[in-house]
Protein backbone atom coordinates (compact mmCIF):
# COMPACT_ATOMS: atom_id res chain seq x y z
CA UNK A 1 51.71 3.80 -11.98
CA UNK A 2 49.73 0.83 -11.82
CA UNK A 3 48.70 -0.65 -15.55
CA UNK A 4 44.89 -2.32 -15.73
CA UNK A 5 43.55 -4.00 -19.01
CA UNK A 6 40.09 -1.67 -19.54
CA UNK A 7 38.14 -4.72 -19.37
CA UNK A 8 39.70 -5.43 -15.89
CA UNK A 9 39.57 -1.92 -14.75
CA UNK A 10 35.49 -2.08 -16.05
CA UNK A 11 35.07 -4.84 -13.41
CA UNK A 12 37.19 -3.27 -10.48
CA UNK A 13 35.91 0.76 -11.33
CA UNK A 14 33.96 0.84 -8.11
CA UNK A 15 36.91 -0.17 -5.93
CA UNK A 16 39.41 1.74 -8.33
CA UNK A 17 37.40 4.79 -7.51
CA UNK A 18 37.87 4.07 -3.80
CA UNK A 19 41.55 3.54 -4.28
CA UNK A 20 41.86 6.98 -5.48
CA UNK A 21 39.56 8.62 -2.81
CA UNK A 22 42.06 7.20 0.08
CA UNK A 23 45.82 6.69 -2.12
CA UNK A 24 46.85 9.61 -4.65
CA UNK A 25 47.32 6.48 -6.99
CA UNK A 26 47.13 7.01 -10.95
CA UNK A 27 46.24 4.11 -12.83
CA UNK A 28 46.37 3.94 -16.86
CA UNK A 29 44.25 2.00 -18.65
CA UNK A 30 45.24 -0.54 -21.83
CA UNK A 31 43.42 -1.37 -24.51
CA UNK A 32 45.16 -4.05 -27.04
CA UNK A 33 48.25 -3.43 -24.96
CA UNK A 34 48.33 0.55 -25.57
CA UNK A 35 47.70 2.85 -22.56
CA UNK A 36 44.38 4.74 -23.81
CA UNK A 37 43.95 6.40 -20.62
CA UNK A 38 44.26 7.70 -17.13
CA UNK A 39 42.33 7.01 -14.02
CA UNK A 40 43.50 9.74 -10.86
CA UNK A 41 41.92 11.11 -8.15
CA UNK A 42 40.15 14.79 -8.16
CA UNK A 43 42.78 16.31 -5.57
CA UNK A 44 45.12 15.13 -7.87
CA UNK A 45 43.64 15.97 -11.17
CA UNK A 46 42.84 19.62 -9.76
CA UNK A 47 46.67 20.04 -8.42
CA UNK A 48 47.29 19.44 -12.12
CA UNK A 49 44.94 21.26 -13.72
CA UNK A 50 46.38 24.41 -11.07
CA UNK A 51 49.71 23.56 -11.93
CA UNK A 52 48.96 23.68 -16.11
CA UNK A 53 47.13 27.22 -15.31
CA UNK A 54 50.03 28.90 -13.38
CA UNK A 55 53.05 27.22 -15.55
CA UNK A 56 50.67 28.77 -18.58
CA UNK A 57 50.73 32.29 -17.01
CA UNK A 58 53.44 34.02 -18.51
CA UNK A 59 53.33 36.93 -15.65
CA UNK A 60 53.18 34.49 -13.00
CA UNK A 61 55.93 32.53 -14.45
CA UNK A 62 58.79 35.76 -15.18
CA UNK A 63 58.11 36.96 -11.43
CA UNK A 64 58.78 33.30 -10.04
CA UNK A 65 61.63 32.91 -12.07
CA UNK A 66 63.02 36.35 -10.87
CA UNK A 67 61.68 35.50 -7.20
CA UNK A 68 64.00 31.88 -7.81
CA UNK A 69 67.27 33.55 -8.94
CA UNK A 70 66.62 36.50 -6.15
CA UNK A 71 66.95 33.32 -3.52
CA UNK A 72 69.84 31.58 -4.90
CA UNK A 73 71.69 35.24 -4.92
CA UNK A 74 70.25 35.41 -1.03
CA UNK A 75 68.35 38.19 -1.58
CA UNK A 76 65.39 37.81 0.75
CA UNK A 77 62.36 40.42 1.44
CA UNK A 78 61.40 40.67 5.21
CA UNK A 79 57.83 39.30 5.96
CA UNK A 80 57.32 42.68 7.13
CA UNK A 81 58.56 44.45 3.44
CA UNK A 82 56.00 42.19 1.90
CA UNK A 83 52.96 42.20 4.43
CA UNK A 84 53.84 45.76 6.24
CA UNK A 85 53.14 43.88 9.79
CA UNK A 86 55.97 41.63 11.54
CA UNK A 87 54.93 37.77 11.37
CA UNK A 88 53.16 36.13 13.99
């Protein structure tokens, strides 16, 4: 993570923004040597804000974490079991 002073990140916004358009780059900006806040791309920020909504849901969660210790026991459902069609 790449550390800007804010008054060096207000100068350089415009080509900050365009770092985080083409690199999935976060950058935290300081104020009196504190990190006050965080400077990420959308793709990125959405993954996160996806990631915070499924880690939240507690149904989700039980039937990954049964799903998890299914595959470390090898217990695997066909494509077909799931889907009712052989993959493609």
């Amino acid at each position: 993570m790449n550390l800007f002073l804010s008054s060096e990140a207000k100068n350089k916004l415009l080509d900050l923004i365009r770092r985080m358009k083409h690199k999935q780059e976060v950058v935290a900006i300081t104020r009196d040597s504190v990190s006050s806040a965080v400077l990420l791309s959308m793709d990125r920020f959405d993954s996160l804000m996806e990631t915070i909504e499924i880690l939240s849901d507690q149904k989700a969660m039980r039937t990954l974490r049964r799903s998890l210790k299914q595959a470390e026991k090898g217990q695997w459902v066909s494509h077909e079991m799931v889907f009712g069609r052989e993959a493609s």
